[in-house]
C-alpha atoms as a PDB file:
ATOM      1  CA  UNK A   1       0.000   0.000   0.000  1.00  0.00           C
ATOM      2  CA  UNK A   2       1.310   3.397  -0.891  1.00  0.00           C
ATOM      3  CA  UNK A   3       1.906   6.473   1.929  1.00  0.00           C
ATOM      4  CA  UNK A   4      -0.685   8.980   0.740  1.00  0.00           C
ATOM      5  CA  UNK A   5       1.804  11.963   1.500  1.00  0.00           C
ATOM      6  CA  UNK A   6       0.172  15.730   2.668  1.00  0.00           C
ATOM      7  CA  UNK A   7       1.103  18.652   0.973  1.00  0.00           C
ATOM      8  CA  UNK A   8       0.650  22.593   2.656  1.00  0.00           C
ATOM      9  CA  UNK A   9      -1.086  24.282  -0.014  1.00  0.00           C
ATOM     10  CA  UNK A  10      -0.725  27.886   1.778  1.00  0.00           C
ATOM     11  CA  UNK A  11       1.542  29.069   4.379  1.00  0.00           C
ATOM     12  CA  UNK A  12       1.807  32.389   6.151  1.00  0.00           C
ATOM     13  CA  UNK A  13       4.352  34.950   4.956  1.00  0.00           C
ATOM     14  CA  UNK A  14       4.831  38.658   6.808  1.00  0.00           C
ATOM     15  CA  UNK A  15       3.606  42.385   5.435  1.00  0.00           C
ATOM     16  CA  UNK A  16       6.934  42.661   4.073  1.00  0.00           C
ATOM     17  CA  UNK A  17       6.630  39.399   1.871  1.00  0.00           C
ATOM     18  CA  UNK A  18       3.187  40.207   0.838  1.00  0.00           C
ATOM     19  CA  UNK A  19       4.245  43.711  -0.796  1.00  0.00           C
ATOM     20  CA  UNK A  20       7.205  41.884  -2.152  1.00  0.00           C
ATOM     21  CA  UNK A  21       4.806  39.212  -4.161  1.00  0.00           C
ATOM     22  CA  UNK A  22       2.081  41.802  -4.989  1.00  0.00           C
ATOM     23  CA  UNK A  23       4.831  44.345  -6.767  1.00  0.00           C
ATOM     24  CA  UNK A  24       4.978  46.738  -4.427  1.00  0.00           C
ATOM     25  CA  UNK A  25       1.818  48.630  -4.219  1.00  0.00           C
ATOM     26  CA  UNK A  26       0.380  49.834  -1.293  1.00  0.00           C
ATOM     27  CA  UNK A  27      -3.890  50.327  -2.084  1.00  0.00           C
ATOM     28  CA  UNK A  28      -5.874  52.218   0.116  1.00  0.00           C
ATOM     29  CA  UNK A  29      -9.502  52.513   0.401  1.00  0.00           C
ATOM     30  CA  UNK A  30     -11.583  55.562   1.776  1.00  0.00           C
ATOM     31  CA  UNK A  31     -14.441  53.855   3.163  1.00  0.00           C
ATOM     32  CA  UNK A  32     -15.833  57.296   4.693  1.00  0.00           C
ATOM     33  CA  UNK A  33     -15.390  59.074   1.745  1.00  0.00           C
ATOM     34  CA  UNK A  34     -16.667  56.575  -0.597  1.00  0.00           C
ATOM     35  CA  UNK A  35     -20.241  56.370   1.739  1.00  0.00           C
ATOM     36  CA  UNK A  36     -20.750  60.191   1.262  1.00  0.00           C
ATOM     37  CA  UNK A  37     -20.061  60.741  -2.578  1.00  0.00           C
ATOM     38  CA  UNK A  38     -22.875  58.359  -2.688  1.00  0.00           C
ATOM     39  CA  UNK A  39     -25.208  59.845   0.507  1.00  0.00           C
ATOM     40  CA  UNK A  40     -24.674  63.319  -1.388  1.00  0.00           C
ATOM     41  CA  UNK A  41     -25.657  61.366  -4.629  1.00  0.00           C
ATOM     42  CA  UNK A  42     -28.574  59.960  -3.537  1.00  0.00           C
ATOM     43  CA  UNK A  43     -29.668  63.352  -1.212  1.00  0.00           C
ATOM     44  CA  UNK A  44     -29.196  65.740  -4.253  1.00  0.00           C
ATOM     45  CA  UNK A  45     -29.976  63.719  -7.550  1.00  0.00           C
ATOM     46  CA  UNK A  46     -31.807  60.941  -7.797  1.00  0.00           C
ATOM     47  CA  UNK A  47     -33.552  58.270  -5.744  1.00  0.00           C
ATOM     48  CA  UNK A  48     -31.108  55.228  -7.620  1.00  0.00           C
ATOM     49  CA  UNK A  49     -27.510  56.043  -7.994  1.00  0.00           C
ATOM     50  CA  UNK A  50     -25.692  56.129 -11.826  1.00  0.00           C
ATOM     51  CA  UNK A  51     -23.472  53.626 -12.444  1.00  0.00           C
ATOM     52  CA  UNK A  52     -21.454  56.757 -13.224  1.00  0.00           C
ATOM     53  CA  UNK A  53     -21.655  58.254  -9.892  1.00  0.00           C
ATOM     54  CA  UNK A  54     -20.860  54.887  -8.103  1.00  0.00           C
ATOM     55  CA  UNK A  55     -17.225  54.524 -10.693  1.00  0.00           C
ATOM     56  CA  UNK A  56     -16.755  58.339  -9.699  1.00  0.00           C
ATOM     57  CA  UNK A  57     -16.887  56.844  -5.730  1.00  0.00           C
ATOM     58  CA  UNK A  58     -15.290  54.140  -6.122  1.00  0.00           C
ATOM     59  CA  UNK A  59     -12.470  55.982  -7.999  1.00  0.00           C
ATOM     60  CA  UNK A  60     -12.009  58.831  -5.607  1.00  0.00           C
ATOM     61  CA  UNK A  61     -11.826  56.449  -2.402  1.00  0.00           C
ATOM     62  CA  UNK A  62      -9.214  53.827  -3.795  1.00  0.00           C
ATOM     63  CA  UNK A  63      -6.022  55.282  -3.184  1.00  0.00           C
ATOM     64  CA  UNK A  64      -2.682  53.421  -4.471  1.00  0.00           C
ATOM     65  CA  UNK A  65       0.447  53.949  -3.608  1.00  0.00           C
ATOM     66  CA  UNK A  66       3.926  52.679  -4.837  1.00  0.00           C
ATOM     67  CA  UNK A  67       6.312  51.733  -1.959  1.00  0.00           C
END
């Protein structure tokens, strides 16, 4: 009978490793800001939001930054 033999399929690497293996970017996203674009969309234009309005958010609160 053959050894079935277990293989780690992920293991934990630091901050430093991660920003290594992702290029180098550092993203940021506004949460707070992002909420009130689209509160002041929805309070001064229409009831739905634009799937313009929500890119223009979404856009303004992600933030990237190269280390």
């Amino acid at each position: 009978m053959q050894a079935i033999e277990n293989k780690v399929l992920f293991s934990e690497i630091s901050a430093e490793e991660s920003a290594t293996v992702s290029g180098g970017v550092d993203v940021d996203f506004n949460l707070p800001g992002y909420l009130f674009i689209i509160g002041a969309a929805t309070v001064f234009g229409q009831p739905g939001v634009s799937p313009a309005e929500l890119q223009f958010a979404f856009e303004t609160a992600v933030q990237v930054e190269t280390i």
